[in-house]
N, C-alpha and C. Protein backbone atom coordinates (compact mmCIF):
# COMPACT_ATOMS: atom_id res chain seq x y z
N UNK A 1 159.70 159.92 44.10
CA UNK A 1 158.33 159.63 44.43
C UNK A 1 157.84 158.44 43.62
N UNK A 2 156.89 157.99 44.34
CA UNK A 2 156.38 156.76 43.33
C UNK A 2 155.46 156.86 42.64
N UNK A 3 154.10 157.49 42.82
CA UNK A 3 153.75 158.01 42.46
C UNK A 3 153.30 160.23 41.84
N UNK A 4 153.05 160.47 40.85
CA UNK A 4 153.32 161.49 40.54
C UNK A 4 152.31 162.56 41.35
N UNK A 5 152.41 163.89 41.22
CA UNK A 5 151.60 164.73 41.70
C UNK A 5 150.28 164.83 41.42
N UNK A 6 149.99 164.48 40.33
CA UNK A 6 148.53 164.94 39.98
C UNK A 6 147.73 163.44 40.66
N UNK A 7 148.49 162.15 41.02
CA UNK A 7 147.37 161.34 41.73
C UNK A 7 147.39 161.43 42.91
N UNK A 8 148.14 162.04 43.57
CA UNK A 8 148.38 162.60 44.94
C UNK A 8 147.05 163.34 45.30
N UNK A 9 146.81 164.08 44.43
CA UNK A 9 145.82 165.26 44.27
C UNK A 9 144.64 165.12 43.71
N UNK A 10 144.38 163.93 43.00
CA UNK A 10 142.80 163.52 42.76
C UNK A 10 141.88 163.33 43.98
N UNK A 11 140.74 162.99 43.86
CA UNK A 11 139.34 163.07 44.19
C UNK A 11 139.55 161.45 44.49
N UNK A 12 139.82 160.34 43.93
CA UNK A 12 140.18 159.48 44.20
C UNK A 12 141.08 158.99 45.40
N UNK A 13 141.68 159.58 45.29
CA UNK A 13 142.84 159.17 46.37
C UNK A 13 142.29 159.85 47.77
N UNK A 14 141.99 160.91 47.69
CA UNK A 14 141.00 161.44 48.75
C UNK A 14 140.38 160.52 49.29
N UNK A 15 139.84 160.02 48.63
CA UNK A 15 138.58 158.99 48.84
C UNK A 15 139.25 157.77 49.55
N UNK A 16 140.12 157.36 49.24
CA UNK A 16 140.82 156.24 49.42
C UNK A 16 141.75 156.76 50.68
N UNK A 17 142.22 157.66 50.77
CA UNK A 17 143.20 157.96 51.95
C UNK A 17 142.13 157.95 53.33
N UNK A 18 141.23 158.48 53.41
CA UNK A 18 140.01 158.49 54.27
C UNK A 18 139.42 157.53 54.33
N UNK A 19 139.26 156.57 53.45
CA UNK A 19 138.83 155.04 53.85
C UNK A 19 139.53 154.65 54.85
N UNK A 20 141.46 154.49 54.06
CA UNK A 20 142.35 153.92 55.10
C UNK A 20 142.25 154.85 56.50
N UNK A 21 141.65 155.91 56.66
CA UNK A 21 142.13 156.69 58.04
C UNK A 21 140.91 156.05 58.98
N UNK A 22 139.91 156.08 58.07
CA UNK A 22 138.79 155.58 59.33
C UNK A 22 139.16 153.79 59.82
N UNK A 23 139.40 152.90 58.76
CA UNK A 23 139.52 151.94 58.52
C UNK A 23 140.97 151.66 60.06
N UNK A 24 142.04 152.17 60.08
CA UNK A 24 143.13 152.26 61.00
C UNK A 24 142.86 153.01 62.27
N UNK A 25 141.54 153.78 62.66
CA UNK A 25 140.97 154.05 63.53
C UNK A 25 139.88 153.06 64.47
N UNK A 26 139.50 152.46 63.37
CA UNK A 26 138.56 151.35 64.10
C UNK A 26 139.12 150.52 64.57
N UNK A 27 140.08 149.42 63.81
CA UNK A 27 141.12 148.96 64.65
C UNK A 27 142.07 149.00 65.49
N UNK A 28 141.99 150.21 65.61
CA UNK A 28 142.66 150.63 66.77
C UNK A 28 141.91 150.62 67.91
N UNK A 29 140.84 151.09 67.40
CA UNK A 29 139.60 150.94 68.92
C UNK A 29 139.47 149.91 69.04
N UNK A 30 139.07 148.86 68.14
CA UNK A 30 139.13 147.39 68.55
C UNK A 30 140.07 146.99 69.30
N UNK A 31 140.93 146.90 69.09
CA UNK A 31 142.22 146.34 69.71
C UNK A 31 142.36 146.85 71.11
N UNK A 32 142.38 148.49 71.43
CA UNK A 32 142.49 148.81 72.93
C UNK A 32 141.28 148.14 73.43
N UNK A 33 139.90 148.09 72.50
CA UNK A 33 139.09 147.49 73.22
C UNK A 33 139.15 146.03 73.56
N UNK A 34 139.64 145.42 73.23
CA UNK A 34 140.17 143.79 73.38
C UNK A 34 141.22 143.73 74.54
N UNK A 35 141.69 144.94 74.52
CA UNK A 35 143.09 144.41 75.65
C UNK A 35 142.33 145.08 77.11
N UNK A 36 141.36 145.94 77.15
CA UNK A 36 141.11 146.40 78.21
C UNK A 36 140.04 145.37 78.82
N UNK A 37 140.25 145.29 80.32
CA UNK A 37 139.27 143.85 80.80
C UNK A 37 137.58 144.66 80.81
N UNK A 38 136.37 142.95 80.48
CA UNK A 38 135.27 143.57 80.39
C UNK A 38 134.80 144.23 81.46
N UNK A 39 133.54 145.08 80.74
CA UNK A 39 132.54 145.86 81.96
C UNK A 39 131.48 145.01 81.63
N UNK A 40 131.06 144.89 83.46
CA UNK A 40 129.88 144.02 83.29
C UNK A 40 128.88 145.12 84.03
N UNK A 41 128.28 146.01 83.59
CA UNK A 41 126.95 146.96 84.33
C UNK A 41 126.47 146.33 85.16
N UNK A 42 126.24 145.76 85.09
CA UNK A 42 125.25 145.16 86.54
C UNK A 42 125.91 144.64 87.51
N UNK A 43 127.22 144.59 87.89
CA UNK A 43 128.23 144.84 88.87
C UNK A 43 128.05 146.75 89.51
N UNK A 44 127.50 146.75 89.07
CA UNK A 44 127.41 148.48 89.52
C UNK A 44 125.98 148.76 90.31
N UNK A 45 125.10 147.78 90.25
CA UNK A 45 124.02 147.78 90.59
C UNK A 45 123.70 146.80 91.63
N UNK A 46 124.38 144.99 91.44
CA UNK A 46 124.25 144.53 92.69
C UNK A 46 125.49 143.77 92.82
N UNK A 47 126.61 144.56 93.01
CA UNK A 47 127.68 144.18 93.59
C UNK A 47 128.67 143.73 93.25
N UNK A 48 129.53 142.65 93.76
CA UNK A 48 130.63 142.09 92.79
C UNK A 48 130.14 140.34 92.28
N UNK A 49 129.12 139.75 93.20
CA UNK A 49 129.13 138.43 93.29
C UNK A 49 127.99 137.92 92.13
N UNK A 50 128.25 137.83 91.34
CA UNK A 50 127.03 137.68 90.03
C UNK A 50 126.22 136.13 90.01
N UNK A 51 127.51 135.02 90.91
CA UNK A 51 126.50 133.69 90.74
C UNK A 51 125.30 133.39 91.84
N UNK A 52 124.46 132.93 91.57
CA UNK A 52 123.24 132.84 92.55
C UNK A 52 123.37 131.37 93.41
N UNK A 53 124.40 131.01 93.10
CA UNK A 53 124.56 129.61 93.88
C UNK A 53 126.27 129.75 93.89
N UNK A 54 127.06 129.55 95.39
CA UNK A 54 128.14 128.94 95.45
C UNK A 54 128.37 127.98 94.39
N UNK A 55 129.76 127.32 93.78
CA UNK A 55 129.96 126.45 92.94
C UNK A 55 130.92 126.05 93.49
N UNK A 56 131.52 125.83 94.77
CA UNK A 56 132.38 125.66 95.76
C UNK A 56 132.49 123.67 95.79
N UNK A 57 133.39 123.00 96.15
CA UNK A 57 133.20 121.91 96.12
C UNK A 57 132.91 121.82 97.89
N UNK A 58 133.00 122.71 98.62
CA UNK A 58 132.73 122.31 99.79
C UNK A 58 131.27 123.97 99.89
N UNK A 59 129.86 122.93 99.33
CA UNK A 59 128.79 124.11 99.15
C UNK A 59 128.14 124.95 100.15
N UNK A 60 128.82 124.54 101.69
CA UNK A 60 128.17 124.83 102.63
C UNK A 60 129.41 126.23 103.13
N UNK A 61 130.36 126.75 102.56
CA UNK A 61 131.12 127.65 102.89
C UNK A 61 130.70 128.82 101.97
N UNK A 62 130.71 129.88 102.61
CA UNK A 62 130.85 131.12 101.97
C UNK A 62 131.55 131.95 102.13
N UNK A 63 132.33 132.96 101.15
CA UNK A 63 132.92 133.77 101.28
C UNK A 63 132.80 134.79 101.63
């Protein structure tokens, strides 16, 4: 072992092992949250097409 039993077993290390657990939890949410594509709410309300003007180089076509 590298370290001995009795710091295994402090109040300290407690403290510190639960930092690192929350600390490796958040980044983890970060990260799935980074790889999963955004939500935009208001696609749920009016549709899929969010720009208010074509940006088409030919402006008189619509999709």
């Amino acid at each position: 072992m590298l370290l001995p039993s009795t710091v295994l077993q402090s109040d300290e290390f407690a403290i510190l092992a639960a930092f690192v657990a929350i600390n490796t939890v958040m980044f983890a949410a970060l990260a799935v949250a980074k790889i999963l594509p955004k939500v935009h709410p208001t696609d749920w309300f009016r549709g899929r097409n969010r720009r208010a003007a074509t940006r088409s180089i030919h402006p008189d076509e619509r999709l």
